[in-house]
PDB file of N, CA and C in Angstrom:
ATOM      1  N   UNK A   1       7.714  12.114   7.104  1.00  0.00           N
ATOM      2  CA  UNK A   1       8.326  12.597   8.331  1.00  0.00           C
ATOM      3  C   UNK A   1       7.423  13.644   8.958  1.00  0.00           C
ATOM      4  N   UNK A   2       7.878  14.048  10.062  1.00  0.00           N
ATOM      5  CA  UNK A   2       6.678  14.829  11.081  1.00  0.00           C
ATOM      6  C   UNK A   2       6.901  16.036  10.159  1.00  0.00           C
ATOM      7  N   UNK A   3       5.577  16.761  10.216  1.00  0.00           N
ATOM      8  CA  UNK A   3       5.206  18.039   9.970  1.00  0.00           C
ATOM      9  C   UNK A   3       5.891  19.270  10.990  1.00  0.00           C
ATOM     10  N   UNK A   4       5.607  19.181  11.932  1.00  0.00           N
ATOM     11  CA  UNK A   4       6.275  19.866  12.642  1.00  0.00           C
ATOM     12  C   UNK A   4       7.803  20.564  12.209  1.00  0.00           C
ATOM     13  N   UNK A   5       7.861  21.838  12.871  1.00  0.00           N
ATOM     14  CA  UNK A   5       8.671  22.435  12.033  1.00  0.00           C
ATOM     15  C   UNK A   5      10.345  22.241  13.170  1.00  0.00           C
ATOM     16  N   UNK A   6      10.005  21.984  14.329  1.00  0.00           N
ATOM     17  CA  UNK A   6      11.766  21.464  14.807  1.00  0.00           C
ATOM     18  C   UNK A   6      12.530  21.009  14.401  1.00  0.00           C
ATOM     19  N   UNK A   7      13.817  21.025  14.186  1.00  0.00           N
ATOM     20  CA  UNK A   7      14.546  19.868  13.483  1.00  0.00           C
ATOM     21  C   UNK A   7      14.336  19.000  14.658  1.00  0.00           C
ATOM     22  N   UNK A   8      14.690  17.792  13.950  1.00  0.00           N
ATOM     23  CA  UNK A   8      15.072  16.441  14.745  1.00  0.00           C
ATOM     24  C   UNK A   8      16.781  16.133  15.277  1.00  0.00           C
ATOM     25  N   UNK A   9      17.315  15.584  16.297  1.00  0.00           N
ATOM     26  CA  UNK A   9      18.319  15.251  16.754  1.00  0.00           C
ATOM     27  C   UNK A   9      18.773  13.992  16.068  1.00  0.00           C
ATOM     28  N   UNK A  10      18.498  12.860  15.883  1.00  0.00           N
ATOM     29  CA  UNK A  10      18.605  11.576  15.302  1.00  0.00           C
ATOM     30  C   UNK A  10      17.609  10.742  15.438  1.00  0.00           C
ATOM     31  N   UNK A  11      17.553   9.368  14.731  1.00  0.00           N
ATOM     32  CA  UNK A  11      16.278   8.681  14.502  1.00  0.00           C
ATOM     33  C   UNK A  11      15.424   8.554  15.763  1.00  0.00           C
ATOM     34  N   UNK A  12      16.020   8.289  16.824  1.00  0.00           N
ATOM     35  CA  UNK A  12      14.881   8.285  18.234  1.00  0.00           C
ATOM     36  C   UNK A  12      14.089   9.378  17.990  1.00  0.00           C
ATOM     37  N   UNK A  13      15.021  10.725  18.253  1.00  0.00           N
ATOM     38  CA  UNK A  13      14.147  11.869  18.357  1.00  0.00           C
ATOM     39  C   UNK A  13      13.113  12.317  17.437  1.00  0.00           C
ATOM     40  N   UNK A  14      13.366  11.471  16.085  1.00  0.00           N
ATOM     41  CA  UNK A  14      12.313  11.748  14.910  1.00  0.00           C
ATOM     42  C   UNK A  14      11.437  11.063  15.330  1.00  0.00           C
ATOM     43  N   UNK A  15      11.168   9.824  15.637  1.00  0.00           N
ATOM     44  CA  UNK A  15      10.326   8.324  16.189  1.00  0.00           C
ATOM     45  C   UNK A  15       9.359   8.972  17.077  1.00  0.00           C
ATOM     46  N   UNK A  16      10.061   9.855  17.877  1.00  0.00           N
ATOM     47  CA  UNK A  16       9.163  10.324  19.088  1.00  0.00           C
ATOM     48  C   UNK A  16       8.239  12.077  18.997  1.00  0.00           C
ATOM     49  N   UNK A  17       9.173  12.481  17.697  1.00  0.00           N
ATOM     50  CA  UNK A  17       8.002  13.764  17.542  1.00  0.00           C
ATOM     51  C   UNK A  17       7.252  13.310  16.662  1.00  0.00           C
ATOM     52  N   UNK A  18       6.700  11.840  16.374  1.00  0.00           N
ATOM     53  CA  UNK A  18       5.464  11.355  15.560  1.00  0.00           C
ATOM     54  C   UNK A  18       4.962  10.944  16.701  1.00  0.00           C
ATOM     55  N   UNK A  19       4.808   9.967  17.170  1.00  0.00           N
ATOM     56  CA  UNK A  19       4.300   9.564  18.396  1.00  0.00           C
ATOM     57  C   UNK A  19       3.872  10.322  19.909  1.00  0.00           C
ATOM     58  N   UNK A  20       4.506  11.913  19.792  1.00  0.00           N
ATOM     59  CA  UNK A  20       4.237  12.372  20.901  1.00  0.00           C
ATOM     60  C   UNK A  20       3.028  13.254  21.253  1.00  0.00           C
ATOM     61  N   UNK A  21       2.513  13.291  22.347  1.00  0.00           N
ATOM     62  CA  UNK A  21       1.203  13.331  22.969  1.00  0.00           C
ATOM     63  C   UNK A  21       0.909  12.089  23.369  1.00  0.00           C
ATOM     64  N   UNK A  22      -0.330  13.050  24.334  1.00  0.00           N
ATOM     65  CA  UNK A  22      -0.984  11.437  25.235  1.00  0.00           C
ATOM     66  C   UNK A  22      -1.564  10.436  24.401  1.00  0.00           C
ATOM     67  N   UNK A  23      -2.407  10.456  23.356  1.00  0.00           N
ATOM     68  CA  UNK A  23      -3.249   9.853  22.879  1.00  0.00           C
ATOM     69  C   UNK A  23      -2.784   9.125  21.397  1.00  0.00           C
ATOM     70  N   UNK A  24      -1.605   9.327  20.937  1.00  0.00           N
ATOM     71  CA  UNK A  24      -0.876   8.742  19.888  1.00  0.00           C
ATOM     72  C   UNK A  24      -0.987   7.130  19.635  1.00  0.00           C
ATOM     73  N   UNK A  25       0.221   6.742  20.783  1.00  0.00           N
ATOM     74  CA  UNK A  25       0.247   5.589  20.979  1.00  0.00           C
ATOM     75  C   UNK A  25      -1.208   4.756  20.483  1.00  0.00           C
ATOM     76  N   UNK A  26      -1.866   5.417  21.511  1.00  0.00           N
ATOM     77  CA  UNK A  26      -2.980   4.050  21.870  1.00  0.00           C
ATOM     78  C   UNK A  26      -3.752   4.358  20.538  1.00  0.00           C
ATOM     79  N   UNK A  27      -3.885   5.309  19.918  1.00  0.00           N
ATOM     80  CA  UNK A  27      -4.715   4.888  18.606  1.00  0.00           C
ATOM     81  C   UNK A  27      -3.763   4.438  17.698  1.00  0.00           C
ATOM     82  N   UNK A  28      -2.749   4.160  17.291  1.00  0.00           N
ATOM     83  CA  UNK A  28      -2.033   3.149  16.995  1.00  0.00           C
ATOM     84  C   UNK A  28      -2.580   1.962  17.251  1.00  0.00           C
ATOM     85  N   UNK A  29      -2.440   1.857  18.319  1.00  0.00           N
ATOM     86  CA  UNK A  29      -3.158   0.448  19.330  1.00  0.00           C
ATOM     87  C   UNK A  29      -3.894  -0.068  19.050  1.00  0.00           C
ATOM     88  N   UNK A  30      -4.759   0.909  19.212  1.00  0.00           N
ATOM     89  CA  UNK A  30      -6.598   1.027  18.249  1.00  0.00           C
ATOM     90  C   UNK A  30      -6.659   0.266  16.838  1.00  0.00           C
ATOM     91  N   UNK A  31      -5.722   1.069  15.729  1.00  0.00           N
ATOM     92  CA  UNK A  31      -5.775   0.526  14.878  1.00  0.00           C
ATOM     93  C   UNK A  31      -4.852  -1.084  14.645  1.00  0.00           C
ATOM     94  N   UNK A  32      -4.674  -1.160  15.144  1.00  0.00           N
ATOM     95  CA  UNK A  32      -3.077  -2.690  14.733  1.00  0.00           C
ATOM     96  C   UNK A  32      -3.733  -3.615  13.911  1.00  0.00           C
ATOM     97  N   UNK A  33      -4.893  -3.929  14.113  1.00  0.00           N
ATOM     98  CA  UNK A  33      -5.353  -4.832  13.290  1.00  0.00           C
ATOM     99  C   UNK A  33      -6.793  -4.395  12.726  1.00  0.00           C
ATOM    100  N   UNK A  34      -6.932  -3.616  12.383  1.00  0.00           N
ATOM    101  CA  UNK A  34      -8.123  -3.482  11.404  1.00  0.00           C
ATOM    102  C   UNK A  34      -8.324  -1.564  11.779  1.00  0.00           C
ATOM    103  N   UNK A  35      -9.286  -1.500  10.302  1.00  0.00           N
ATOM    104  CA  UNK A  35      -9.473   0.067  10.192  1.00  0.00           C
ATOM    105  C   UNK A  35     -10.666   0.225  11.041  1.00  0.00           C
ATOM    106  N   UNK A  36     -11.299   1.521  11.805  1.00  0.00           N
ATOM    107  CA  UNK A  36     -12.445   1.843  12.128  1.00  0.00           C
ATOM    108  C   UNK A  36     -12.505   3.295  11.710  1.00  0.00           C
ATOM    109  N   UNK A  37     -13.902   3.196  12.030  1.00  0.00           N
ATOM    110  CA  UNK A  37     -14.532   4.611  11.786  1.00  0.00           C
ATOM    111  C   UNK A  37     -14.039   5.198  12.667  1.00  0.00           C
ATOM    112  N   UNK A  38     -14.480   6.815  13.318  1.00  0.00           N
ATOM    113  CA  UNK A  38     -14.438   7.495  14.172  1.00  0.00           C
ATOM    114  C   UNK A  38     -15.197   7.443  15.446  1.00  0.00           C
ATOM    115  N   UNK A  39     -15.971   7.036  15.195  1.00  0.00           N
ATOM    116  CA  UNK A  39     -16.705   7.125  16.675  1.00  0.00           C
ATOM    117  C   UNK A  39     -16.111   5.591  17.471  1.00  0.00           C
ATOM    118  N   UNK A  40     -15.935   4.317  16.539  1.00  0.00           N
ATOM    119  CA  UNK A  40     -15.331   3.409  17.269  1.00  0.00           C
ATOM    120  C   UNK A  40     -13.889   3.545  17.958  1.00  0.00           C
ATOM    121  N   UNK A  41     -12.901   4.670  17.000  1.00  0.00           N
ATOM    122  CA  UNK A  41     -11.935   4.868  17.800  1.00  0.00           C
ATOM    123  C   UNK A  41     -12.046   5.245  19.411  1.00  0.00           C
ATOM    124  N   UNK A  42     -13.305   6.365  18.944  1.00  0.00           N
ATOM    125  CA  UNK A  42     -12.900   7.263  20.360  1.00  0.00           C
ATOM    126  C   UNK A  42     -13.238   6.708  21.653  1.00  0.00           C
ATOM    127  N   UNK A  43     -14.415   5.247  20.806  1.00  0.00           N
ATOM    128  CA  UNK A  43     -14.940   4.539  21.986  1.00  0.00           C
ATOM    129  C   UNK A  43     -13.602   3.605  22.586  1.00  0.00           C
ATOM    130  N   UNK A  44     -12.549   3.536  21.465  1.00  0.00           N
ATOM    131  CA  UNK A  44     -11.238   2.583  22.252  1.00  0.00           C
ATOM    132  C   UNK A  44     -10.100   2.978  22.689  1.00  0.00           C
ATOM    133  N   UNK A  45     -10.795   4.287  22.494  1.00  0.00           N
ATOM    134  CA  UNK A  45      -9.736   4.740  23.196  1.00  0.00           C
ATOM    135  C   UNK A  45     -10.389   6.536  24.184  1.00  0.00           C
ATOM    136  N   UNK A  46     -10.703   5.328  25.332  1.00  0.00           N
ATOM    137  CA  UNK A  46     -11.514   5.854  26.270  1.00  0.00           C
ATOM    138  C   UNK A  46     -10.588   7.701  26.983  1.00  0.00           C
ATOM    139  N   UNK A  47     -11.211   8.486  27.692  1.00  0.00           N
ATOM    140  CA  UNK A  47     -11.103   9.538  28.227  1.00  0.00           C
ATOM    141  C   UNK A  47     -10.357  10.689  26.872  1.00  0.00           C
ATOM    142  N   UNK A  48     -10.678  10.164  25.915  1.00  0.00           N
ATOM    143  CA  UNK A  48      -9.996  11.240  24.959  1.00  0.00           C
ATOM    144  C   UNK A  48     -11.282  12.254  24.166  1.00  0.00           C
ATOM    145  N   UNK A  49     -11.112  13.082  24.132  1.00  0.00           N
ATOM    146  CA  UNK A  49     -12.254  14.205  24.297  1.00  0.00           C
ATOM    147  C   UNK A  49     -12.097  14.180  22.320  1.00  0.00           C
ATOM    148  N   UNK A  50     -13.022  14.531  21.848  1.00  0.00           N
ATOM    149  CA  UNK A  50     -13.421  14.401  20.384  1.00  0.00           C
ATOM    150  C   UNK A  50     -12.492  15.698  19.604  1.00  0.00           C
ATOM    151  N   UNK A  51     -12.115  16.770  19.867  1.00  0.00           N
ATOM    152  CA  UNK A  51     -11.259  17.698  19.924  1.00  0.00           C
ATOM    153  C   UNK A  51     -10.069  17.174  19.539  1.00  0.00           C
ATOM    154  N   UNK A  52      -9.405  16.675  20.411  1.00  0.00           N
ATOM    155  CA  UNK A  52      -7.729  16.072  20.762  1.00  0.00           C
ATOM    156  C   UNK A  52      -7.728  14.648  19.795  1.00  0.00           C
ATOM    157  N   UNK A  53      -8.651  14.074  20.115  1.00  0.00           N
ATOM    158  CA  UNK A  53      -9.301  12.990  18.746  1.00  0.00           C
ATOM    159  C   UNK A  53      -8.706  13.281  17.097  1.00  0.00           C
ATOM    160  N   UNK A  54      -9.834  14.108  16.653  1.00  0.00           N
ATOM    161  CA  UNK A  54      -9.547  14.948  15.448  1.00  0.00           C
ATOM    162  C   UNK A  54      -8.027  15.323  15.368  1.00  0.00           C
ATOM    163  N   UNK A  55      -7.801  16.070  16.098  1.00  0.00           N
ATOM    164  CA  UNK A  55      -6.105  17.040  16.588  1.00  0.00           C
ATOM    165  C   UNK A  55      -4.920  15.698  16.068  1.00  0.00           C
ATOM    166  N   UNK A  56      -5.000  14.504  17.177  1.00  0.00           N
ATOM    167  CA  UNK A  56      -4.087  13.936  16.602  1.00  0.00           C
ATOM    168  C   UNK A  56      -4.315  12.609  15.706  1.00  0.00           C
ATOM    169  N   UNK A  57      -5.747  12.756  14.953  1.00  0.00           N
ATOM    170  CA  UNK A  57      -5.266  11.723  14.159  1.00  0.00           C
ATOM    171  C   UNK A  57      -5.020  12.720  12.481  1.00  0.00           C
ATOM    172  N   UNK A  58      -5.254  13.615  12.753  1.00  0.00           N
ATOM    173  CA  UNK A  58      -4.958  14.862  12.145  1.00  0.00           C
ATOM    174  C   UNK A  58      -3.105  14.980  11.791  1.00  0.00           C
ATOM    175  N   UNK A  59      -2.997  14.858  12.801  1.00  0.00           N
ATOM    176  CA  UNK A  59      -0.898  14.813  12.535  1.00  0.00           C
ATOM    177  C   UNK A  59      -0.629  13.592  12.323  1.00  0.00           C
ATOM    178  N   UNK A  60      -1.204  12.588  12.977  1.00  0.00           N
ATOM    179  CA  UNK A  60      -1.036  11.067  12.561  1.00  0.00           C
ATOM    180  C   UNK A  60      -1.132  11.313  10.640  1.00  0.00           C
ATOM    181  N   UNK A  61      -2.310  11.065  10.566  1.00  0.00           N
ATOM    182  CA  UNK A  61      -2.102  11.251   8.990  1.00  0.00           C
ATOM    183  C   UNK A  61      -1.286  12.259   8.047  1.00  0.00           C
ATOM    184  N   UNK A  62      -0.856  13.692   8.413  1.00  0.00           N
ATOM    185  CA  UNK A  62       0.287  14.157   8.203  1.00  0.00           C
ATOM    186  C   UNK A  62       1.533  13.748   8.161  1.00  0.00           C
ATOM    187  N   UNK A  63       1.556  12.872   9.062  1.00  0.00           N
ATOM    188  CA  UNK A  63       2.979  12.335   9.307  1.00  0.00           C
ATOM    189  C   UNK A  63       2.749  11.072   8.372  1.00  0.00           C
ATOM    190  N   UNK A  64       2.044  10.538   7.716  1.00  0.00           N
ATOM    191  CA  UNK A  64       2.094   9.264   6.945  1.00  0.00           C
ATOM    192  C   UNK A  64       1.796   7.966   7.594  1.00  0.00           C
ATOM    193  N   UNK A  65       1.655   8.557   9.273  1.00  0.00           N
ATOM    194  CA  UNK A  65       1.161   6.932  10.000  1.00  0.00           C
ATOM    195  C   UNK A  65      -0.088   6.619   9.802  1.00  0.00           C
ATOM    196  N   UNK A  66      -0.875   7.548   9.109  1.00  0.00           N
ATOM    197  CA  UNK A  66      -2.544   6.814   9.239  1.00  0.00           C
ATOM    198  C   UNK A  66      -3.334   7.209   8.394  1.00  0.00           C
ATOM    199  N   UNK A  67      -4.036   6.473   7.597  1.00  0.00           N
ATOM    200  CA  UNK A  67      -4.603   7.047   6.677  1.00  0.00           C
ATOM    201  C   UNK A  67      -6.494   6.893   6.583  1.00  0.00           C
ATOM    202  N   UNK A  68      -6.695   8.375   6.387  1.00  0.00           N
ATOM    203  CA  UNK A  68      -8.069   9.004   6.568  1.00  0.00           C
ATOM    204  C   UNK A  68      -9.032   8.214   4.741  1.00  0.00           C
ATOM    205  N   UNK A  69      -9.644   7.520   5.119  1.00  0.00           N
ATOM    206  CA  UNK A  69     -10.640   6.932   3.802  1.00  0.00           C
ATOM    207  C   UNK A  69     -12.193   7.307   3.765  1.00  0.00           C
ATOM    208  N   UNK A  70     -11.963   8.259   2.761  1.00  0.00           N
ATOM    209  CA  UNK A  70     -13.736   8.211   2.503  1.00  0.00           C
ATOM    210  C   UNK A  70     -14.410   7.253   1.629  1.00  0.00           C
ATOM    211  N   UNK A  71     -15.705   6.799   1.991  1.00  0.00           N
ATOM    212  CA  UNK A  71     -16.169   5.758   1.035  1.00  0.00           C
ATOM    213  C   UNK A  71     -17.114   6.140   0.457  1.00  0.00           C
ATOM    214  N   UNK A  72     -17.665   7.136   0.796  1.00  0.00           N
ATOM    215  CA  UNK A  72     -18.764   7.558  -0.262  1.00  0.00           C
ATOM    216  C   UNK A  72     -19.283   8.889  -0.811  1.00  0.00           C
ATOM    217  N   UNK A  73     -19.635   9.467  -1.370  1.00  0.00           N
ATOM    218  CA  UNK A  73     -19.826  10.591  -2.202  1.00  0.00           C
ATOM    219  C   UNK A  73     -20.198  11.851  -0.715  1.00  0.00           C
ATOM    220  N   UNK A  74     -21.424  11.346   0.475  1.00  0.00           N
ATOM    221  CA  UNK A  74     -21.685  12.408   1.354  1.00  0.00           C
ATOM    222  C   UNK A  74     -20.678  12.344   2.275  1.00  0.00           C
ATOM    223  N   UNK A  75     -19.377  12.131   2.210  1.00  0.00           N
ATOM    224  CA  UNK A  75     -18.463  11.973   3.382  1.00  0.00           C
ATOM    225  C   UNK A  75     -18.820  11.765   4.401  1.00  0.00           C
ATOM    226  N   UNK A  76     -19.655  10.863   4.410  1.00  0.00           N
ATOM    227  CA  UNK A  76     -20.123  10.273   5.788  1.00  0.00           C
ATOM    228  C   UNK A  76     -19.043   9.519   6.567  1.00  0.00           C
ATOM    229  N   UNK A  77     -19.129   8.676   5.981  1.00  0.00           N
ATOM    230  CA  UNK A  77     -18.560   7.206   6.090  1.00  0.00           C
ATOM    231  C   UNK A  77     -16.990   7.380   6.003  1.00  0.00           C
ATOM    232  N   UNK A  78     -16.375   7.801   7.090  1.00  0.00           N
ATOM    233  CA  UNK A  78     -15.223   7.912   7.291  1.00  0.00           C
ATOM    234  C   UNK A  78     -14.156   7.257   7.854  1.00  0.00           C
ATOM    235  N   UNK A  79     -13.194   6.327   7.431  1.00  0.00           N
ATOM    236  CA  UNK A  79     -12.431   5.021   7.795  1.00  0.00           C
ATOM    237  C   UNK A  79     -11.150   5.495   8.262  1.00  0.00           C
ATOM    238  N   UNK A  80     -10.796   5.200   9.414  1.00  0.00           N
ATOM    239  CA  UNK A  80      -9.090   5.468   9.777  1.00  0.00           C
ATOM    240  C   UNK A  80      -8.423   3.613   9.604  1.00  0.00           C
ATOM    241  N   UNK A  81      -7.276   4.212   9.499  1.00  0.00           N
ATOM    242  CA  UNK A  81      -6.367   3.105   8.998  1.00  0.00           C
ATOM    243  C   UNK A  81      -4.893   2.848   9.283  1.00  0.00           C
ATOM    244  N   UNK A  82      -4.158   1.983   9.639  1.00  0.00           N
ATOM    245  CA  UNK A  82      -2.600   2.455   9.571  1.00  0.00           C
ATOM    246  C   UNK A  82      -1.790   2.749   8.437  1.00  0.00           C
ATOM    247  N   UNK A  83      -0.796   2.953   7.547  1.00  0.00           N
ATOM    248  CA  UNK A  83      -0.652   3.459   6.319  1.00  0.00           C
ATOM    249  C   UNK A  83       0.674   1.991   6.816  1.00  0.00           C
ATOM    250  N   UNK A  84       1.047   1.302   5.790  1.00  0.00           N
ATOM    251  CA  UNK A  84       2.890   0.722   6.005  1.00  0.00           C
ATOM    252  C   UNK A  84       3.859   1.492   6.664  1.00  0.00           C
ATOM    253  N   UNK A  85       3.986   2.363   6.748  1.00  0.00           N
ATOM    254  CA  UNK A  85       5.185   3.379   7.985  1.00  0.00           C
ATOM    255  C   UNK A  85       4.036   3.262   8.882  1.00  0.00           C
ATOM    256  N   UNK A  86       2.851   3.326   9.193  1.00  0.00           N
ATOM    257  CA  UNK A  86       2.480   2.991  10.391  1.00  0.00           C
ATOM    258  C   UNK A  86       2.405   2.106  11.029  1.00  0.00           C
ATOM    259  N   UNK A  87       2.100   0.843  10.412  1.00  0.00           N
ATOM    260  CA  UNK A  87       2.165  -0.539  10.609  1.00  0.00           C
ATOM    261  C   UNK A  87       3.862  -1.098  11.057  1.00  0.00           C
ATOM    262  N   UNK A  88       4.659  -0.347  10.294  1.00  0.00           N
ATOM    263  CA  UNK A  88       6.017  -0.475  10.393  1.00  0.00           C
ATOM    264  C   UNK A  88       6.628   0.196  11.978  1.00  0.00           C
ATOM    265  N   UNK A  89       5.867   1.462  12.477  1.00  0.00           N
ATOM    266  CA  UNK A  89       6.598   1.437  13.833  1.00  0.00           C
ATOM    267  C   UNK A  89       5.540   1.403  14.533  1.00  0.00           C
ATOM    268  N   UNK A  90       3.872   0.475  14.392  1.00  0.00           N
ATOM    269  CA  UNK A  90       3.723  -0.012  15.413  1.00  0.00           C
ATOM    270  C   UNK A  90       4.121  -0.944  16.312  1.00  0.00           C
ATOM    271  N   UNK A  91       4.656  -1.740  15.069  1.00  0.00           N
ATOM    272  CA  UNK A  91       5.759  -2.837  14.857  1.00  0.00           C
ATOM    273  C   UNK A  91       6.907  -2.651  16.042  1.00  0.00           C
ATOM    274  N   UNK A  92       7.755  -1.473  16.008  1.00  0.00           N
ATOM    275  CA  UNK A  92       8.743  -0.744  16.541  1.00  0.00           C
ATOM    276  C   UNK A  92       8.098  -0.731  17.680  1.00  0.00           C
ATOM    277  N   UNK A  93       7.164   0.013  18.497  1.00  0.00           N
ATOM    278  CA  UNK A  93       6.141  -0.332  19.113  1.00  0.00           C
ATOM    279  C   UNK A  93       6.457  -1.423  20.354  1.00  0.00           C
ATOM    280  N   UNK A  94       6.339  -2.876  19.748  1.00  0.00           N
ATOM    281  CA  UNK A  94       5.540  -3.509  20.277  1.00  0.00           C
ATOM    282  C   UNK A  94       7.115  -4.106  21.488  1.00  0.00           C
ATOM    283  N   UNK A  95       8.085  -4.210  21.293  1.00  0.00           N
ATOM    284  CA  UNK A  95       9.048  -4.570  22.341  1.00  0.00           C
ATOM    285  C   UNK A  95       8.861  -3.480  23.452  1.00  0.00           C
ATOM    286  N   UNK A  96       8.850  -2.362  23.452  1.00  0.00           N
ATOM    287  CA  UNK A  96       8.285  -1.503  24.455  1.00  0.00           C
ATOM    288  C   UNK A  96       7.289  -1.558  24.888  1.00  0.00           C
ATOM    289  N   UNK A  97       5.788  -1.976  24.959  1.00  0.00           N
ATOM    290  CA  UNK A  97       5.131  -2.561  24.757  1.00  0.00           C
ATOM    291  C   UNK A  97       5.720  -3.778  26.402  1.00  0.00           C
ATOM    292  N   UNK A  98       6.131  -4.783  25.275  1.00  0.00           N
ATOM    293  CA  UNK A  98       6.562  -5.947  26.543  1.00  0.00           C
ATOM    294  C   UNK A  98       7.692  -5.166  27.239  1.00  0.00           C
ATOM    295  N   UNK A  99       8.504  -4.330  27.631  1.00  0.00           N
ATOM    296  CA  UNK A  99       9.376  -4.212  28.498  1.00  0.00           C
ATOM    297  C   UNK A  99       7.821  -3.487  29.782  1.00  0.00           C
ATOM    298  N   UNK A 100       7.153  -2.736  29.244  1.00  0.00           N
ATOM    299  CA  UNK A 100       6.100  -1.803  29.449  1.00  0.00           C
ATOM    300  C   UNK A 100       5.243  -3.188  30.692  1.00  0.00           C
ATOM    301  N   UNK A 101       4.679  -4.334  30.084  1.00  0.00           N
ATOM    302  CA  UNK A 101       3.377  -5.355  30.522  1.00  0.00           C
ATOM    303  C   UNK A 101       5.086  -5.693  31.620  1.00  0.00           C
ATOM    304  N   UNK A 102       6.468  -6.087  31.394  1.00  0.00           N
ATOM    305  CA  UNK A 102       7.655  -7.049  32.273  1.00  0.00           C
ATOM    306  C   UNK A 102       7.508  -6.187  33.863  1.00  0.00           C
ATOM    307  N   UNK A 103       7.674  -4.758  33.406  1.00  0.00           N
ATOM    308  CA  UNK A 103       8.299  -4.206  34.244  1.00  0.00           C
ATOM    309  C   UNK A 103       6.831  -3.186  35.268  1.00  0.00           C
ATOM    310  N   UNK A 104       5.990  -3.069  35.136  1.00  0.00           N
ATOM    311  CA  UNK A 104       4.923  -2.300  35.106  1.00  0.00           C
ATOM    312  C   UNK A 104       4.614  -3.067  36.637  1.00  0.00           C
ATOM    313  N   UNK A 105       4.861  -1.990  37.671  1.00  0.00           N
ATOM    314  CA  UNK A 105       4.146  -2.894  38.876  1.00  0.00           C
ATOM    315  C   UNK A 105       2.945  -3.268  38.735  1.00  0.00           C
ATOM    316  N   UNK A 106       2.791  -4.615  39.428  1.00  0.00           N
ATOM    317  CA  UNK A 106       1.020  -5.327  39.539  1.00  0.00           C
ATOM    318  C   UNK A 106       0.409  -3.902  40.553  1.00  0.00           C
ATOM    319  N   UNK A 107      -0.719  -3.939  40.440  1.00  0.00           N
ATOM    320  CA  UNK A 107      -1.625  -3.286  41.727  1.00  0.00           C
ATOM    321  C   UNK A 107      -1.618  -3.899  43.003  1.00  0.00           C
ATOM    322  N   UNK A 108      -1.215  -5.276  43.231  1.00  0.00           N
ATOM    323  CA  UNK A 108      -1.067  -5.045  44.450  1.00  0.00           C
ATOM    324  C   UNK A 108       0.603  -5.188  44.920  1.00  0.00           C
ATOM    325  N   UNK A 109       1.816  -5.073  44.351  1.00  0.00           N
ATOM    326  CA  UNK A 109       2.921  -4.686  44.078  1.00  0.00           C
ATOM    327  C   UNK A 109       3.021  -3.170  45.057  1.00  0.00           C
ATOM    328  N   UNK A 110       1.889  -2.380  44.782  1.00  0.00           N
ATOM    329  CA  UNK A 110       2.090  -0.747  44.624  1.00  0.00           C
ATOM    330  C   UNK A 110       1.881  -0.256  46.537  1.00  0.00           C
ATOM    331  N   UNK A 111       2.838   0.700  46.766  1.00  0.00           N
ATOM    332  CA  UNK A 111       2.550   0.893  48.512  1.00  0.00           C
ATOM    333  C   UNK A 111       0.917   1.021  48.345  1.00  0.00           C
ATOM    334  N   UNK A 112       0.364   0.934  49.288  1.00  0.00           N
ATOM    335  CA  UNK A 112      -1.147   1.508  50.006  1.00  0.00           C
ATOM    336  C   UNK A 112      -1.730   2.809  49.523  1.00  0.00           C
ATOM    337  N   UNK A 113      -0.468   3.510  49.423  1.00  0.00           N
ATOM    338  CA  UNK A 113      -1.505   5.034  49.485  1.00  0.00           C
ATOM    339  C   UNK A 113      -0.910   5.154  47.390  1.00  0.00           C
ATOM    340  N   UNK A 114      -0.034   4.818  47.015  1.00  0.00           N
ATOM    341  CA  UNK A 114      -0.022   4.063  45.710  1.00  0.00           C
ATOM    342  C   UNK A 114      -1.196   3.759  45.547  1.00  0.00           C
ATOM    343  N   UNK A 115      -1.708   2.686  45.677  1.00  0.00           N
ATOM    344  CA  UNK A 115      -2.484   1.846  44.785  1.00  0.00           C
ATOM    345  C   UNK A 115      -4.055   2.649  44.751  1.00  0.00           C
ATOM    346  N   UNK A 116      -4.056   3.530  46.069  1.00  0.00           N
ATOM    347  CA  UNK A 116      -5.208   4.112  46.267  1.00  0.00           C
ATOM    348  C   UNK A 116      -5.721   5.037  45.254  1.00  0.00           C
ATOM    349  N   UNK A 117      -4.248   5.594  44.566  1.00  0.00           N
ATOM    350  CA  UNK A 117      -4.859   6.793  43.782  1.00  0.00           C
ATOM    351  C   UNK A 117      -4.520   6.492  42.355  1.00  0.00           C
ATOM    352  N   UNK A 118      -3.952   4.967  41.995  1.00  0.00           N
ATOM    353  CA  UNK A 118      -4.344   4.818  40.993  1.00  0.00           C
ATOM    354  C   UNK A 118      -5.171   4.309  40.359  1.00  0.00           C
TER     355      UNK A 118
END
């Protein structure tokens, strides 16, 4: 369960102080099907500064969603991973996800001065 020291309200509200921040989700994302190193994360998961990187896969693995693997004696070679509770609510995940791709206006859906600034 989250590290963080708030209590929780009920299971949503626990669900979502693991997952919360900008950059959670999508390294989830990142990982769904296979482990990477670090530098491939940060490459997939674009505009996230190496700082905030560290930061939350840092609570990710606190919280039991992800797990940090070293493979060799100079800690070089450093593997991120999903742990089974991670795999389990990426899982959780993924219907939000499709309500997210159902409901998500197209770009050209969006008014004019909309679409301009996104």
């Amino acid at each position: 369960m989250s590290v963080r020291a708030r209590p929780v309200f009920c299971g949503l509200d626990a669900a979502m102080e693991v997952i919360s921040g900008k950059w959670k989700v999508l390294i989830l994302w990142a990982l769904r099907h296979q482990s990477h190193r670090f530098g491939a994360l940060k490459r997939l998961v674009p505009g996230v500064s190496e700082k905030v990187l560290i930061q939350q896969l840092r609570e990710l693995e606190a919280d039991g969603i992800v797990l940090r693997t070293m493979h060799d004696d100079t800690r070089l070679r450093v593997v991120y991973s999903l742990t089974p509770s991670g795999e389990e609510l990426f899982e959780a995940l993924e219907p939000l996800g499709a309500w997210g791709r159902e409901h998500l206006p197209r770009r050209e859906e969006l008014p004019a001065e909309a679409a301009a600034g996104a």
